[in-house]
N, C-alpha and C. Protein backbone atom coordinates (compact mmCIF):
# COMPACT_ATOMS: atom_id res chain seq x y z
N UNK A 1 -106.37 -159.78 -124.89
CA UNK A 1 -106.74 -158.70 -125.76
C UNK A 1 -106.94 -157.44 -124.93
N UNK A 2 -106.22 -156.59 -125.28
CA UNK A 2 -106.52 -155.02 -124.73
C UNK A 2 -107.29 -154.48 -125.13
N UNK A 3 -108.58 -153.72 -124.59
CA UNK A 3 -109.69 -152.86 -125.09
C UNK A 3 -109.05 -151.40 -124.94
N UNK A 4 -109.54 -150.90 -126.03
CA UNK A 4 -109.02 -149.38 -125.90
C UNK A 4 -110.36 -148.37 -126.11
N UNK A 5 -110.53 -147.58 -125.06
CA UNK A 5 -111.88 -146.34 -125.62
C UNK A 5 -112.53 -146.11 -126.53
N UNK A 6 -113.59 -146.17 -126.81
CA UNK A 6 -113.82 -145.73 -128.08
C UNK A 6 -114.51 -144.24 -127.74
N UNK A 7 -114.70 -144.04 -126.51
CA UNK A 7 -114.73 -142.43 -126.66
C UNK A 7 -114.12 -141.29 -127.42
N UNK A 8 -115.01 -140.17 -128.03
CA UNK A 8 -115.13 -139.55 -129.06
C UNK A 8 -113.58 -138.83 -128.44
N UNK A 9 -113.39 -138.83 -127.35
CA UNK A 9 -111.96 -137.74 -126.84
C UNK A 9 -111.19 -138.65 -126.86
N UNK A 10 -111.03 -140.16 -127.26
CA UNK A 10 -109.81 -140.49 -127.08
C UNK A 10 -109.56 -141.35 -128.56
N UNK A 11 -110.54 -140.82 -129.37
CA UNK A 11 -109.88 -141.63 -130.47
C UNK A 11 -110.05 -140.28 -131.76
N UNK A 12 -109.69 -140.42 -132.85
CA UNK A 12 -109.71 -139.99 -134.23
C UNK A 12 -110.83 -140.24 -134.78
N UNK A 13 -111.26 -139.72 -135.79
CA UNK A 13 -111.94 -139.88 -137.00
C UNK A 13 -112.21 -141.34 -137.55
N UNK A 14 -110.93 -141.00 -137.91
CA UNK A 14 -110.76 -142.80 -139.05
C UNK A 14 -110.77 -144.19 -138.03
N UNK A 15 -110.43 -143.98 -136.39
CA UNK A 15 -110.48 -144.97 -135.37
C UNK A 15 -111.95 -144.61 -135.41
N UNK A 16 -113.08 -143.68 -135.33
CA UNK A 16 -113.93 -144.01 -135.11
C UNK A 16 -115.42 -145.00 -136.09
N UNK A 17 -114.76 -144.74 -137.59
CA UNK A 17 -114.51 -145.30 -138.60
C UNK A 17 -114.79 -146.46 -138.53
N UNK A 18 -113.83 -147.22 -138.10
CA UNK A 18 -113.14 -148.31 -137.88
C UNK A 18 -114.04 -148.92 -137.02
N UNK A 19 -114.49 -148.24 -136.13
CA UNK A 19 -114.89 -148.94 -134.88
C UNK A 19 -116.17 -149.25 -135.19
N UNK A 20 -117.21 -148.12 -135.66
CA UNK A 20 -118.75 -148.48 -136.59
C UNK A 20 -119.00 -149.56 -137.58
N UNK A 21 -117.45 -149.69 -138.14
CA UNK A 21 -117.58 -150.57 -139.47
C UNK A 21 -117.34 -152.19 -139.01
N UNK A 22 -116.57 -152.67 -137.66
CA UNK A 22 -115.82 -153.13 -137.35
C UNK A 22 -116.91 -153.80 -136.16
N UNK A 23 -117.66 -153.15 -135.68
CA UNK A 23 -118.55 -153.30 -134.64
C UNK A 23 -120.18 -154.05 -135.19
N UNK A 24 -120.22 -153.05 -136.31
CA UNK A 24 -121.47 -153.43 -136.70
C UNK A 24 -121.65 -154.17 -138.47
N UNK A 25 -120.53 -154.77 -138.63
CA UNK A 25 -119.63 -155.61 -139.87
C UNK A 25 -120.44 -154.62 -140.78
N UNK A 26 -120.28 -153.54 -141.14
CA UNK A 26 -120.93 -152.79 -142.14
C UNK A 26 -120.97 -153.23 -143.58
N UNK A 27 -122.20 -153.21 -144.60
CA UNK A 27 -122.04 -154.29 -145.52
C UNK A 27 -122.06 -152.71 -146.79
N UNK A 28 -122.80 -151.69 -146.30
CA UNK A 28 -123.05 -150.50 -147.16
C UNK A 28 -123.65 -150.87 -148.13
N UNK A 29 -124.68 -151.91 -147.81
CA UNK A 29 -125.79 -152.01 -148.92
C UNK A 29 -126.66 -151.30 -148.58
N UNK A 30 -128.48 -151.13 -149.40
CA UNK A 30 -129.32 -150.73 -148.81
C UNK A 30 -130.11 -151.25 -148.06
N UNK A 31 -130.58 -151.24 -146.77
CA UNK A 31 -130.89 -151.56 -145.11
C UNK A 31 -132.38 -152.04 -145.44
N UNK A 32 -133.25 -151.54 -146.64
CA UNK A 32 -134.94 -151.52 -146.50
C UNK A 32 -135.14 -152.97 -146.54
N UNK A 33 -134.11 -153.87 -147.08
CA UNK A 33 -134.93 -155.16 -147.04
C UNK A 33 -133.98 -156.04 -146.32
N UNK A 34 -132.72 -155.76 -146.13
CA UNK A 34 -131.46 -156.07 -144.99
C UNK A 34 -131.55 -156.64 -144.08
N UNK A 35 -131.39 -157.97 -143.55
CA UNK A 35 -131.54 -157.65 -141.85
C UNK A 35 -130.32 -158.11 -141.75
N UNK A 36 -129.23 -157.85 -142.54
CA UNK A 36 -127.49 -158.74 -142.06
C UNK A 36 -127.31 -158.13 -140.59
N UNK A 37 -127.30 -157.27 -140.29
CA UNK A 37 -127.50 -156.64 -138.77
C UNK A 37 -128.00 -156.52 -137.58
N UNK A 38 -129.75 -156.59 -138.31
CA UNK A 38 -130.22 -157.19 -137.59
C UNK A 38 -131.71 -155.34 -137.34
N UNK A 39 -131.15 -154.84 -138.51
CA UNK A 39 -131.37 -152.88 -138.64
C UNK A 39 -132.53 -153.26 -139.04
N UNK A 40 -133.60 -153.98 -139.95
CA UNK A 40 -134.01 -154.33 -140.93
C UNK A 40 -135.28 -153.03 -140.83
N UNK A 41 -135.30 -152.30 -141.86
CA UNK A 41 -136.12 -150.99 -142.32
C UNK A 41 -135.31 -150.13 -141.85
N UNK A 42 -133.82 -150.00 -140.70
CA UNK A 42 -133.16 -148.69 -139.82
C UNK A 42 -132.71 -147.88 -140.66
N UNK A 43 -132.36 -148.29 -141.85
CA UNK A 43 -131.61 -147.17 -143.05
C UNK A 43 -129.77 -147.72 -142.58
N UNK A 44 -129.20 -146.82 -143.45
CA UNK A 44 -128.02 -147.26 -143.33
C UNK A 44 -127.27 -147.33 -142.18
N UNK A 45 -126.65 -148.66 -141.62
CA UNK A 45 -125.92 -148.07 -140.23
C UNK A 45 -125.01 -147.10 -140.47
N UNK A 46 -124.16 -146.49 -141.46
CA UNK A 46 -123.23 -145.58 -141.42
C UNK A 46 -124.06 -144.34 -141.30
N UNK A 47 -125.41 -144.08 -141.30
CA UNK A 47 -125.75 -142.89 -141.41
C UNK A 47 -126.57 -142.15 -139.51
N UNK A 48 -126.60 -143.94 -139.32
CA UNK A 48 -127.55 -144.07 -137.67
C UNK A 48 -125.94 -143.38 -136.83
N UNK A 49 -124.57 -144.03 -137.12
CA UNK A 49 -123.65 -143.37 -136.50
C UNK A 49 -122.65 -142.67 -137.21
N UNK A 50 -123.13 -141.73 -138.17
CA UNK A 50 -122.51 -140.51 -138.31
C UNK A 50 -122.06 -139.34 -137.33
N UNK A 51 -123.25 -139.32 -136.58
CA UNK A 51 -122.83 -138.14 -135.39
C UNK A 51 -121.45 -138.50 -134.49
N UNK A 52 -121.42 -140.18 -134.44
CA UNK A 52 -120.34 -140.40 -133.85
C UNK A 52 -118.90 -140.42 -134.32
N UNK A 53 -119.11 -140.91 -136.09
CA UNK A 53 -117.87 -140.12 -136.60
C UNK A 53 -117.55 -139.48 -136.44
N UNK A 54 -118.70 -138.36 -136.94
CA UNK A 54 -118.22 -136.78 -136.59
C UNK A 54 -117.77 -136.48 -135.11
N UNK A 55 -118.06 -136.90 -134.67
CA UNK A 55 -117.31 -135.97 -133.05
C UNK A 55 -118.45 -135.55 -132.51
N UNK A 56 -119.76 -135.87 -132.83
CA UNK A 56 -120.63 -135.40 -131.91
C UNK A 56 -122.15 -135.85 -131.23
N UNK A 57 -121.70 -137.20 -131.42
CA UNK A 57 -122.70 -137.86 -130.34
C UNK A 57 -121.62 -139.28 -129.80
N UNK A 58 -121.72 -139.57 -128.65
CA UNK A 58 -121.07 -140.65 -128.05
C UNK A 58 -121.62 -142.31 -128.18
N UNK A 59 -121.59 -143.09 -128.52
CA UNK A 59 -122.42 -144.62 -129.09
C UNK A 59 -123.29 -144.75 -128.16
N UNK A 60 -122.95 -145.06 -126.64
CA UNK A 60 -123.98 -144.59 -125.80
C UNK A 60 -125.29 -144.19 -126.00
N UNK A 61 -124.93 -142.61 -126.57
CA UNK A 61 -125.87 -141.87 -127.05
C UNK A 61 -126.83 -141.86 -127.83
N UNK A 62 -126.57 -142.28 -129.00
CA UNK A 62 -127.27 -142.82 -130.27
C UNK A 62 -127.62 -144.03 -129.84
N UNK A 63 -127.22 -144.87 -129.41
CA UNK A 63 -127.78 -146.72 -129.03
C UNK A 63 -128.90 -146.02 -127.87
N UNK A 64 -128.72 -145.18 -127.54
CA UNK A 64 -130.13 -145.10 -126.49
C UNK A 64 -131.29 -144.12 -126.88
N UNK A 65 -131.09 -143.18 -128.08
CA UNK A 65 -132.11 -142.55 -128.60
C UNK A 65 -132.88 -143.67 -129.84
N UNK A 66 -132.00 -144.37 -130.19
CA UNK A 66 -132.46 -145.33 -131.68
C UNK A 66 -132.88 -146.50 -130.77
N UNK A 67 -132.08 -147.34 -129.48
CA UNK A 67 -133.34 -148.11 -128.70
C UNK A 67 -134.64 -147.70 -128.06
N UNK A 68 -134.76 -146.21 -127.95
CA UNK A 68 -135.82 -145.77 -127.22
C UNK A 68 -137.41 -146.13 -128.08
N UNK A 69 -137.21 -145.99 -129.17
CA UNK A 69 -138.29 -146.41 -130.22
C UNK A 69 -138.68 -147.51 -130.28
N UNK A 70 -138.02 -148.84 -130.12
CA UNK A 70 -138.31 -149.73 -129.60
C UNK A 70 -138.43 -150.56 -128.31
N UNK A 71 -138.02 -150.11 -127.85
CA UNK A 71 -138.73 -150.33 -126.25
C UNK A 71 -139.67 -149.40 -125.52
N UNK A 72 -140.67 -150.21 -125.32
CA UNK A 72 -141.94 -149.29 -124.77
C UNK A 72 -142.34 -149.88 -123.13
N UNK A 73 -142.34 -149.05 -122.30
CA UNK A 73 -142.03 -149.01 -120.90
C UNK A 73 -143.53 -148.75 -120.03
């Protein structure tokens, strides 16, 4: 199996799409009583990586501001 980038510069929109929905089996129910993910109270995952749809936060990015809340150091 070939892995391909999922960096925001080397893919599209709809690849990045793909990759949120595909990554995190997106169910687009509501999250408050949810734990298919594992989010349970996070709110919707399509909304935790919107910025990354959009073109403007990297998964990286968001997985380390949304883990920072739960891990206490």
């Amino acid at each position: 199996m070939e892995y391909k980038s999922v960096l925001i510069k080397d893919t599209t929109r709809e690849e990045r799409i793909r990759i949120v929905n595909r990554s995190l089996n997106v169910c687009g129910t509501e999250c408050s009583s949810c734990n298919g993910c594992g989010n349970i109270g996070g709110g919707l995952a399509e909304n935790i990586y919107k910025p990354y749809i959009d073109g403007e936060k990297e998964l990286r990015e968001i997985n380390a501001e949304y883990n920072h809340g739960f891990v206490h150091g």
